[in-house]
N, C-alpha and C. Protein backbone atom coordinates (compact mmCIF):
# COMPACT_ATOMS: atom_id res chain seq x y z
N UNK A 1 -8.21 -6.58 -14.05
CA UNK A 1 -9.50 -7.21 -14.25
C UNK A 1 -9.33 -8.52 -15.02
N UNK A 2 -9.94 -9.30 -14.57
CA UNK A 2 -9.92 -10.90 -15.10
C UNK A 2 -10.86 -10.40 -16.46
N UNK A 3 -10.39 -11.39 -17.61
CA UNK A 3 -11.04 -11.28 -18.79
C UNK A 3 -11.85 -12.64 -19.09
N UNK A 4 -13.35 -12.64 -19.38
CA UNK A 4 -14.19 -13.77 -19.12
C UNK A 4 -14.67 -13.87 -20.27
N UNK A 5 -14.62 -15.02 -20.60
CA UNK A 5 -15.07 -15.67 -21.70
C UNK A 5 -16.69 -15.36 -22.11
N UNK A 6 -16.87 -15.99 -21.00
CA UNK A 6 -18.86 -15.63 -20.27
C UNK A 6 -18.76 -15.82 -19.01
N UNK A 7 -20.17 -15.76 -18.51
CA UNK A 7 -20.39 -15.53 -16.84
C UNK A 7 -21.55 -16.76 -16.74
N UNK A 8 -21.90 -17.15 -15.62
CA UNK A 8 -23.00 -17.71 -15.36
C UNK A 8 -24.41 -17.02 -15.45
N UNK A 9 -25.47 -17.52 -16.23
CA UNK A 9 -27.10 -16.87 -15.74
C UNK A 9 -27.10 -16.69 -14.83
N UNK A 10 -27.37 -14.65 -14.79
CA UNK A 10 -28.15 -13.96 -13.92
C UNK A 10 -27.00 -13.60 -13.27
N UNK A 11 -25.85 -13.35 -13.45
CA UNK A 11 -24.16 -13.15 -13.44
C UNK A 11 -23.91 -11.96 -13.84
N UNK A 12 -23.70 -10.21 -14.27
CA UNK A 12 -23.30 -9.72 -14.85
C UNK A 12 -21.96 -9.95 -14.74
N UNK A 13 -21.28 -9.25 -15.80
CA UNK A 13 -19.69 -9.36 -16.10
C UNK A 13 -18.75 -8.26 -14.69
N UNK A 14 -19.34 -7.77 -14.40
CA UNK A 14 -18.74 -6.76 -13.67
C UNK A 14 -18.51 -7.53 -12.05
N UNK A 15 -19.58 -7.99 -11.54
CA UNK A 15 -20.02 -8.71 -10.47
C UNK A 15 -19.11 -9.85 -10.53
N UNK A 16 -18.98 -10.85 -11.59
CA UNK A 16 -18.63 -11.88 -12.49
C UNK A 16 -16.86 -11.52 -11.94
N UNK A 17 -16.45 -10.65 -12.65
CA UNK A 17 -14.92 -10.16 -12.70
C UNK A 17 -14.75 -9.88 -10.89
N UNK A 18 -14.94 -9.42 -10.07
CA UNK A 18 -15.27 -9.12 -8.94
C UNK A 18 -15.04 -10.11 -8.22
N UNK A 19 -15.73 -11.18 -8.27
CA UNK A 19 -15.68 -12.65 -7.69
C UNK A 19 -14.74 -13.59 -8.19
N UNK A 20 -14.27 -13.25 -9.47
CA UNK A 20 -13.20 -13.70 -9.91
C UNK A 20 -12.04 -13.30 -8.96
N UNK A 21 -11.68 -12.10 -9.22
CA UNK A 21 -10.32 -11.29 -8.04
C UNK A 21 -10.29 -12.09 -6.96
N UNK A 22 -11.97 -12.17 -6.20
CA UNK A 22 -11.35 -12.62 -4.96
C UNK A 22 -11.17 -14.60 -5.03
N UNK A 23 -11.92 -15.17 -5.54
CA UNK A 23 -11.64 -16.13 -5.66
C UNK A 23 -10.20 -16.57 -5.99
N UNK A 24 -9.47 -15.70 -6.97
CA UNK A 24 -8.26 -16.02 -6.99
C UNK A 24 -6.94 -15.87 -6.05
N UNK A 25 -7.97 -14.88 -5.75
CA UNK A 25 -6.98 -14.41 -3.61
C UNK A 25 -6.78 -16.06 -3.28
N UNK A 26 -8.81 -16.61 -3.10
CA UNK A 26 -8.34 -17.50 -2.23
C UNK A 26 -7.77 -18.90 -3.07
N UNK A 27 -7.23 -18.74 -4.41
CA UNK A 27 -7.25 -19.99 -5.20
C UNK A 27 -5.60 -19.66 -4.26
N UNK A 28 -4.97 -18.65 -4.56
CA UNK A 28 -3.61 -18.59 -4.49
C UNK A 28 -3.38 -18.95 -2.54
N UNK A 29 -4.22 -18.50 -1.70
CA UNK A 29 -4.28 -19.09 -0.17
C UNK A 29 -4.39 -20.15 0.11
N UNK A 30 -4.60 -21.73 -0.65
CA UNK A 30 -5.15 -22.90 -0.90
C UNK A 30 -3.68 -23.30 -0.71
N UNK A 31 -3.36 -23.03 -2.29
CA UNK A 31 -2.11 -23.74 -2.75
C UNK A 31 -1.32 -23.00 -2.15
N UNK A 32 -1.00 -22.04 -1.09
CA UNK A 32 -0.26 -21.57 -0.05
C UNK A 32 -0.16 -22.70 0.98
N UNK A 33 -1.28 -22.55 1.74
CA UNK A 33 -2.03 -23.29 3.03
C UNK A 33 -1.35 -25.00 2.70
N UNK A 34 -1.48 -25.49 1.35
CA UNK A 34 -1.47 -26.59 1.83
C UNK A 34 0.02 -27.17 1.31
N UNK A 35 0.67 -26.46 0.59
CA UNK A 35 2.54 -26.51 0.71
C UNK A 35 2.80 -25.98 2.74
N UNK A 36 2.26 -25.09 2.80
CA UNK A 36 2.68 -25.01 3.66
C UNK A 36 2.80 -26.02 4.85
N UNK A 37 1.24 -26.65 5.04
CA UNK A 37 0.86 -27.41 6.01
C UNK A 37 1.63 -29.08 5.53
N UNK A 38 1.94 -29.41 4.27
CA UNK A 38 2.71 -30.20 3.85
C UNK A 38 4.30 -29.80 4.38
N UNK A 39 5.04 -28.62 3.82
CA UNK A 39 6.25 -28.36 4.82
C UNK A 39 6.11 -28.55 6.35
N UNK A 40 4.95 -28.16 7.32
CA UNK A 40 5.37 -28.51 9.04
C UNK A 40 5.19 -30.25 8.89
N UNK A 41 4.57 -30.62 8.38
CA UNK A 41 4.19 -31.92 7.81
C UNK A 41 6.17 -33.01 8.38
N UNK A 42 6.51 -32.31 7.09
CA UNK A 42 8.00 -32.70 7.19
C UNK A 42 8.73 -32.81 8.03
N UNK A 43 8.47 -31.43 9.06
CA UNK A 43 9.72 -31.12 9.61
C UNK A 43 9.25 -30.80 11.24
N UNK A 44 7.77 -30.77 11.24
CA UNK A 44 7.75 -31.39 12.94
C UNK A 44 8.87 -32.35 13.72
N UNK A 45 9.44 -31.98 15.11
CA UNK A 45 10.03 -32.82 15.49
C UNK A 45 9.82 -32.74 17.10
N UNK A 46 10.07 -33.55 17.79
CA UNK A 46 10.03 -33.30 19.45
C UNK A 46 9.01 -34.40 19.73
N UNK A 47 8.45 -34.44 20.94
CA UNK A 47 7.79 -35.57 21.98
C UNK A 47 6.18 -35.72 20.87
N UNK A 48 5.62 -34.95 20.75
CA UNK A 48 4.09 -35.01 19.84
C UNK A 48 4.45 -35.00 18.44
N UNK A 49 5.44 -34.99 17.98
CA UNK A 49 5.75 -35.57 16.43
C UNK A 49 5.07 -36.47 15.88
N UNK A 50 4.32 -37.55 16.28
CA UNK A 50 3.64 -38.68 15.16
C UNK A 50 2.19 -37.73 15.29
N UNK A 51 1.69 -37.64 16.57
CA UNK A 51 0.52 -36.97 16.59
C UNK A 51 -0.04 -35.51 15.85
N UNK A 52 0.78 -34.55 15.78
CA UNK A 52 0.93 -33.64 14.81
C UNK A 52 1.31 -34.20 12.96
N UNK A 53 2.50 -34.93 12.87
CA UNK A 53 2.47 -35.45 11.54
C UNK A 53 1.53 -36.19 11.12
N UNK A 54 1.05 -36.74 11.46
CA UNK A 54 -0.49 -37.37 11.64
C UNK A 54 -1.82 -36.72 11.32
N UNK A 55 -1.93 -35.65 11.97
CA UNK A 55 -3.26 -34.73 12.03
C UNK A 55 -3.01 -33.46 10.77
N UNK A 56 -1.81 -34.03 10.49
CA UNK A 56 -1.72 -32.34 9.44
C UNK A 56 -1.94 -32.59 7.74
N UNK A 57 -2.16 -33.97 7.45
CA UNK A 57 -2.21 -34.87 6.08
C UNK A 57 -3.69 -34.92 5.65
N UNK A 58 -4.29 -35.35 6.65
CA UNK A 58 -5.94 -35.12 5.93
C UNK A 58 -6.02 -33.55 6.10
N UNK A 59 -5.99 -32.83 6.67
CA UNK A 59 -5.57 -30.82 6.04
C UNK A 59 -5.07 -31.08 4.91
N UNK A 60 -4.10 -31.45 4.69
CA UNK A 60 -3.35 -31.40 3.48
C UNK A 60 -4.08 -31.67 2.26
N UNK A 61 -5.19 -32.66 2.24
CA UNK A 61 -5.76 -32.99 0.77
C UNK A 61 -6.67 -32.42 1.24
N UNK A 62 -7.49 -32.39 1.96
CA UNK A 62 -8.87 -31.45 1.68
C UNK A 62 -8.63 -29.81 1.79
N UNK A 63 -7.18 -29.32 1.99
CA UNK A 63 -6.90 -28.01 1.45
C UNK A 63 -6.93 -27.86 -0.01
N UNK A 64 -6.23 -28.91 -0.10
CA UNK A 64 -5.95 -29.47 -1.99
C UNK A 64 -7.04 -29.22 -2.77
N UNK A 65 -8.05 -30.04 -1.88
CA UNK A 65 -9.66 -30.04 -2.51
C UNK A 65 -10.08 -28.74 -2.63
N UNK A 66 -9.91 -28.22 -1.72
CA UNK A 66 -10.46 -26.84 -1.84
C UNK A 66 -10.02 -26.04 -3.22
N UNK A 67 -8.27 -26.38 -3.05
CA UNK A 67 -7.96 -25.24 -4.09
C UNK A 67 -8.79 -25.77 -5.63
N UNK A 68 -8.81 -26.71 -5.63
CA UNK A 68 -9.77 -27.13 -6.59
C UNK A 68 -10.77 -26.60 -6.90
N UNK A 69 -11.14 -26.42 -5.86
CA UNK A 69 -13.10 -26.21 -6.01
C UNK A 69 -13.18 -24.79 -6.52
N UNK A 70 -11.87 -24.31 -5.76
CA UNK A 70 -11.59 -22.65 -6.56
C UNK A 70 -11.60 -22.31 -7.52
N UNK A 71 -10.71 -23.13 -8.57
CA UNK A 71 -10.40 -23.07 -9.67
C UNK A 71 -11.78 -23.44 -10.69
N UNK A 72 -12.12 -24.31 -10.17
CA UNK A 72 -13.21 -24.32 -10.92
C UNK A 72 -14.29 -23.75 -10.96
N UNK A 73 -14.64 -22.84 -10.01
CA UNK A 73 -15.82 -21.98 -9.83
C UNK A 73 -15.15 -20.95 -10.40
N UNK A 74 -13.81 -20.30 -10.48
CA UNK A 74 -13.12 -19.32 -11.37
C UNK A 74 -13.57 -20.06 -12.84
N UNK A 75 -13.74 -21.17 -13.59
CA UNK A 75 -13.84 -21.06 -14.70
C UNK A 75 -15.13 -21.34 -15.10
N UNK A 76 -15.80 -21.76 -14.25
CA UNK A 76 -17.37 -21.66 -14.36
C UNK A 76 -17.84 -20.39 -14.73
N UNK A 77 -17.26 -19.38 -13.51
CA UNK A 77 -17.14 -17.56 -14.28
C UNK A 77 -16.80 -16.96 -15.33
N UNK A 78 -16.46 -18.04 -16.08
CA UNK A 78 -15.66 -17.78 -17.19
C UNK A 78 -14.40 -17.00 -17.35
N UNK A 79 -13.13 -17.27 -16.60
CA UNK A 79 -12.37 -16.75 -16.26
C UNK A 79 -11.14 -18.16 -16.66
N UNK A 80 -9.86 -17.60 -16.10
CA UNK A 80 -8.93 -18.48 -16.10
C UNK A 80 -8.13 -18.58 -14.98
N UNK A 81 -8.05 -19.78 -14.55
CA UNK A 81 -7.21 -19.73 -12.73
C UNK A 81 -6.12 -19.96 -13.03
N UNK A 82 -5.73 -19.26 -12.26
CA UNK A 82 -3.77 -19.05 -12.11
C UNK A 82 -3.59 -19.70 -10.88
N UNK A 83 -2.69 -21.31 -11.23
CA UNK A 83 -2.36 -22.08 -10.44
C UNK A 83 -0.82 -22.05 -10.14
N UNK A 84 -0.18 -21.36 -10.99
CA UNK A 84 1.33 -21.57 -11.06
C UNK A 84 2.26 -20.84 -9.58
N UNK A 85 3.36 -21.29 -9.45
CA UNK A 85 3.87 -21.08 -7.95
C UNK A 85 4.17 -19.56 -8.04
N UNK A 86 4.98 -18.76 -9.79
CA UNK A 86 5.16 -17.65 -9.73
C UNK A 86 4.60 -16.72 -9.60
N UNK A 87 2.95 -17.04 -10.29
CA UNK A 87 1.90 -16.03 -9.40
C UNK A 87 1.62 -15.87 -8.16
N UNK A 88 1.43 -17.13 -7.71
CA UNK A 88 1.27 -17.23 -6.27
C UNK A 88 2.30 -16.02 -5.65
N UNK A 89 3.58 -16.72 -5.60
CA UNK A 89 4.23 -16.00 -4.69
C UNK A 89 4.40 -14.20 -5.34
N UNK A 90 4.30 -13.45 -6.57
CA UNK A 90 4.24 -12.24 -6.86
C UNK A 90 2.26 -11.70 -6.35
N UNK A 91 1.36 -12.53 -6.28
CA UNK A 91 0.05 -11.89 -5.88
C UNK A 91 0.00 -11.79 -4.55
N UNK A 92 0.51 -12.68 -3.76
CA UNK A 92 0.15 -12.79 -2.61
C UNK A 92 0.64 -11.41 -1.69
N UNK A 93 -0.33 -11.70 -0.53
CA UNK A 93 -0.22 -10.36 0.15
C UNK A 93 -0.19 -11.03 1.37
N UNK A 94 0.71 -12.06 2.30
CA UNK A 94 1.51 -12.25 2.94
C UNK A 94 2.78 -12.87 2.95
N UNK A 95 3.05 -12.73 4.13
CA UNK A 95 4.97 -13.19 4.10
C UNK A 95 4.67 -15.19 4.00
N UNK A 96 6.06 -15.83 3.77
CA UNK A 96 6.44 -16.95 3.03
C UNK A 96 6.85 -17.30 4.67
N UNK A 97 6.67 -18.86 5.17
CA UNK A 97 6.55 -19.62 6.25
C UNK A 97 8.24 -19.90 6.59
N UNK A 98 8.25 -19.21 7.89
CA UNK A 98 9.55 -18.87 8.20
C UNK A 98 10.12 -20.15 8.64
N UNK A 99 9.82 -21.41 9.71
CA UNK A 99 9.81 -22.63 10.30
C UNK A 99 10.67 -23.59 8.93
N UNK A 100 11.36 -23.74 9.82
CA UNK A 100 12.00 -25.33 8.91
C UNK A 100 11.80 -25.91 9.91
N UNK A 101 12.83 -27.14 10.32
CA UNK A 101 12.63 -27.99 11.40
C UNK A 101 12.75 -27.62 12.79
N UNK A 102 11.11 -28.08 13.33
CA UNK A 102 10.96 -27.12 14.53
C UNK A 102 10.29 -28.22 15.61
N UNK A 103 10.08 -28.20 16.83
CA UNK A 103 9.69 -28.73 17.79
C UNK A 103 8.11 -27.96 17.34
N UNK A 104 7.18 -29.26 17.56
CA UNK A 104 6.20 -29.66 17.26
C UNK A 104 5.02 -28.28 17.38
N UNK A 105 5.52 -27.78 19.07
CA UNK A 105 4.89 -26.54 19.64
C UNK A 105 4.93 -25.40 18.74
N UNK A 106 6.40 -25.51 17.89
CA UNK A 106 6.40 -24.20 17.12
C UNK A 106 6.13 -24.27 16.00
N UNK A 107 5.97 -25.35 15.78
CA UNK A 107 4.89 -25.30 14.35
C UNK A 107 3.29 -25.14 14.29
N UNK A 108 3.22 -25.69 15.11
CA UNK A 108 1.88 -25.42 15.59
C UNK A 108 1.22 -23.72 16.17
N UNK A 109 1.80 -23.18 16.77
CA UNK A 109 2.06 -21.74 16.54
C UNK A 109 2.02 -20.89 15.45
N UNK A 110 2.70 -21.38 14.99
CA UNK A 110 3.03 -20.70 13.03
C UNK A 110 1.77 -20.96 12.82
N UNK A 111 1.26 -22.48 12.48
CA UNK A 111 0.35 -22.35 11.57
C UNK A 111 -1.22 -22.27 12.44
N UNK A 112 -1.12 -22.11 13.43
CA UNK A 112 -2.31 -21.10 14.17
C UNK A 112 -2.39 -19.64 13.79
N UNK A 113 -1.09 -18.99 13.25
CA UNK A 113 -0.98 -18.07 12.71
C UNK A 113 -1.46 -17.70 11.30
N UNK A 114 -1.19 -18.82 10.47
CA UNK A 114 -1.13 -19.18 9.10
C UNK A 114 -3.53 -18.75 9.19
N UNK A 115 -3.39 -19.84 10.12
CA UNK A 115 -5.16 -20.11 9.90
C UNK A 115 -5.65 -18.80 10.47
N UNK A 116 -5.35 -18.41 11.43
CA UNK A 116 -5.85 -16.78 11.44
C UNK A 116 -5.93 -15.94 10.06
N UNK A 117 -4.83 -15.67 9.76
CA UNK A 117 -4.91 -14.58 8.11
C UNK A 117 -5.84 -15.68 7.33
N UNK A 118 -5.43 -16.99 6.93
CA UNK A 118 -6.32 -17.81 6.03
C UNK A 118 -7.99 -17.33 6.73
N UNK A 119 -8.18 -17.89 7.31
CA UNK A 119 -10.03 -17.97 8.15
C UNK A 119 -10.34 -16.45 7.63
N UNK A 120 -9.46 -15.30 8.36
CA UNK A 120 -10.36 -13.79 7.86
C UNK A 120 -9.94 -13.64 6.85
N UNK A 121 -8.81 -13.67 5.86
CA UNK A 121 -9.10 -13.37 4.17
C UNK A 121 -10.52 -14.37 3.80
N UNK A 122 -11.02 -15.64 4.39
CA UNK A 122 -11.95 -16.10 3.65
C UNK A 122 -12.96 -15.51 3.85
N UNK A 123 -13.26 -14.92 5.28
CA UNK A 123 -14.63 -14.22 5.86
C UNK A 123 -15.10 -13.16 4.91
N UNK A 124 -13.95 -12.45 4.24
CA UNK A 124 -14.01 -11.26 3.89
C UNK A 124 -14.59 -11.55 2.26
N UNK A 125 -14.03 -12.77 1.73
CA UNK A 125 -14.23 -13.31 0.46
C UNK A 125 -15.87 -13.63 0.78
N UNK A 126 -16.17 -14.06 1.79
CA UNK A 126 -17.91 -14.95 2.09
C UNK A 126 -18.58 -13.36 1.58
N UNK A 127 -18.37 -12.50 2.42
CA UNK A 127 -18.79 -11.20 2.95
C UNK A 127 -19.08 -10.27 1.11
N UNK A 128 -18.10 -10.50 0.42
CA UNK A 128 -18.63 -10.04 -1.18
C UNK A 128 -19.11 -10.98 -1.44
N UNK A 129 -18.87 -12.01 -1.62
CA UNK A 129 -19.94 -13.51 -2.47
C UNK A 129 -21.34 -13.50 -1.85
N UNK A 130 -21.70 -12.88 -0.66
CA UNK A 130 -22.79 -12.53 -0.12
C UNK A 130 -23.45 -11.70 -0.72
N UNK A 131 -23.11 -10.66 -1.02
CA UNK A 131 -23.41 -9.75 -2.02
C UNK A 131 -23.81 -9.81 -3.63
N UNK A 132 -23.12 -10.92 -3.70
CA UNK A 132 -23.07 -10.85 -5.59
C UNK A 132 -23.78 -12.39 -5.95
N UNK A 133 -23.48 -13.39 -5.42
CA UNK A 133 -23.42 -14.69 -5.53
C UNK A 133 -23.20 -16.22 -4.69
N UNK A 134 -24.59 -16.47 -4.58
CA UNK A 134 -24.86 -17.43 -2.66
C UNK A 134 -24.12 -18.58 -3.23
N UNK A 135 -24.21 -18.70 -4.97
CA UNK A 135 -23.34 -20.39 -5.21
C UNK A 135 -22.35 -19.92 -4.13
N UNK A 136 -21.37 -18.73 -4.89
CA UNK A 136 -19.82 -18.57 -4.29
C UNK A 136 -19.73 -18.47 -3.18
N UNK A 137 -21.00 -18.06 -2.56
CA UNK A 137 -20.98 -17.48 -1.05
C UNK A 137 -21.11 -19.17 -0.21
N UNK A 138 -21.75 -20.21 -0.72
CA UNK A 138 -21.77 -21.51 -0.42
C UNK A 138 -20.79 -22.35 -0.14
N UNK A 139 -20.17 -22.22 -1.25
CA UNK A 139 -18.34 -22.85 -1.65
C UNK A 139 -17.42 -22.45 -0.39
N UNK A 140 -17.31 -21.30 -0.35
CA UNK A 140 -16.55 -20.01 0.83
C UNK A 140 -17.03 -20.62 2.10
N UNK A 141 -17.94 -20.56 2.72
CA UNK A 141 -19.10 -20.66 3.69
C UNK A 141 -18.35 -22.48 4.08
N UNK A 142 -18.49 -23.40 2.88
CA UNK A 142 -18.18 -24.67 3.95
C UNK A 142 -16.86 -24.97 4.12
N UNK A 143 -16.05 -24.39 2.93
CA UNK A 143 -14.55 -24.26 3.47
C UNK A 143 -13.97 -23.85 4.57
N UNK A 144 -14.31 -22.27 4.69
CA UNK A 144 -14.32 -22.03 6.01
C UNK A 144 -14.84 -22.15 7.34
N UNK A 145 -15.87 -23.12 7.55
CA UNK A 145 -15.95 -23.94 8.28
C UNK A 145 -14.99 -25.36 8.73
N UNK A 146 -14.63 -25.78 7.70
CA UNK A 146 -13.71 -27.09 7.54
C UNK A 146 -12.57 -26.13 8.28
N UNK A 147 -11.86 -25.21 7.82
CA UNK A 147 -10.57 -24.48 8.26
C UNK A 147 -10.74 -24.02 9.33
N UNK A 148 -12.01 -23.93 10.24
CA UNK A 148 -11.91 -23.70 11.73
C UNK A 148 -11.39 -24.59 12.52
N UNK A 149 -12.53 -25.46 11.67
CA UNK A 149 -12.29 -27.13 12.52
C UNK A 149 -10.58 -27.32 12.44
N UNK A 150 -10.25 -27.40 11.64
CA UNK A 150 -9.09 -27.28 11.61
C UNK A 150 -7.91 -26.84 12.53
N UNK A 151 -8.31 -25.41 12.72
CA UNK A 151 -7.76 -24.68 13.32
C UNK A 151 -7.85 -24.77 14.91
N UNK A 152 -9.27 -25.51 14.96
CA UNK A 152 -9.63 -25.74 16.21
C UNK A 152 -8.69 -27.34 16.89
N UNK A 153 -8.29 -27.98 15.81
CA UNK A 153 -7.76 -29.10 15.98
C UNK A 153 -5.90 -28.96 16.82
N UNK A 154 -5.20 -27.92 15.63
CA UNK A 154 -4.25 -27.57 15.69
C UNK A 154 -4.34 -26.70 17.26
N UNK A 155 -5.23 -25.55 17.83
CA UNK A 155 -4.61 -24.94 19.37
C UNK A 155 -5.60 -26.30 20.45
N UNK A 156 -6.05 -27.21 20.41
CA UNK A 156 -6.42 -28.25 21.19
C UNK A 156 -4.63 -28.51 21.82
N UNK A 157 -3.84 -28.43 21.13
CA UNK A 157 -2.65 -28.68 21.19
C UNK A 157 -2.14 -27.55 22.12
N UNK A 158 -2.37 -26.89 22.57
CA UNK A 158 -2.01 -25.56 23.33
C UNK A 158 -2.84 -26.06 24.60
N UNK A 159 -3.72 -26.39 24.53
CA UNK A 159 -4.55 -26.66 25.77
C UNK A 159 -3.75 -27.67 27.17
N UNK A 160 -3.58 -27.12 28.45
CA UNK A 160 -3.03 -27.87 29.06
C UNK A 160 -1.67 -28.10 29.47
N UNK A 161 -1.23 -26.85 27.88
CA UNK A 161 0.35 -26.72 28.26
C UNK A 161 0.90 -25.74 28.67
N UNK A 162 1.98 -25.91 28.68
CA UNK A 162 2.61 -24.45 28.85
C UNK A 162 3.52 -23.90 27.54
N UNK A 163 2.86 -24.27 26.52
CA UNK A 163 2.88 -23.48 25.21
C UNK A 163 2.43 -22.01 24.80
């Protein structure tokens, strides 16, 4: 249980701690998502290389943004966000991005993969913030919209091929 300083009016502590947990799911999926999407970043290679390295950089800071927005609605709760890489990688509850340098198709794959688990861990985060708190449920709600689009950007790339 997260330990809170205070909560927001009309917040109990219990509810409060609750939204904390998951927020920190998704603080630690942020700063996942966007090392990650910074690594295919790198190491895309093959015929659609500028076009993929290209499209994966604005993801990259408005993932950033996001993890932000996390952190700070964790301390608005009166809580404390755990940004550091060693939590990350001991909380997290998926596997670490297998791809080093890959032809463009297979990165793009991966992280169609990546945005699947990302998109439903967030649904599931909307789905309690629905319950407890519409700010949090707000925050959740346009992120994961942005990360469709997203996602919708990345299999456009599948379309047409034989990928």
């Amino acid at each position: 249980m997260a330990d809170l300083a205070y909560t927001v009016p009309g917040l109990g502590t219990e509810d409060s701690q609750r939204l904390v947990e998951s927020l920190q799911d998704r603080l630690h999926a942020m700063n996942d998502l966007h090392l990650t999407l910074k690594h295919a970043h790198w190491n895309v290679v093959g015929p659609r290389f500028i076009a993929v390295h290209e499209m994966l950089d604005p993801q990259v800071e408005l993932v950033r943004g996001y993890a932000d927005e996390l952190a700070e609605r964790i301390a608005q709760l009166g809580a404390s966000p755990v940004g550091t890489p060693g939590r990350l990688v001991s909380d997290r509850g998926w596997s670490d991005y297998e791809l080093g340098k890959a032809d463009t198709q297979e990165h793009l794959k991966a992280i169609d993969a990546v945005y699947d688990g990302v998109i439903a861990s967030n649904r599931k985060a909307i789905t309690l913030a629905g319950e407890l708190d519409p700010i949090t449920e707000d925050l959740l709600i346009g992120q994961t919209a942005e990360l469709e689009k997203f996602q919708w950007f990345v299999r456009a790339h599948f379309e047409g091929s034989q990928a």
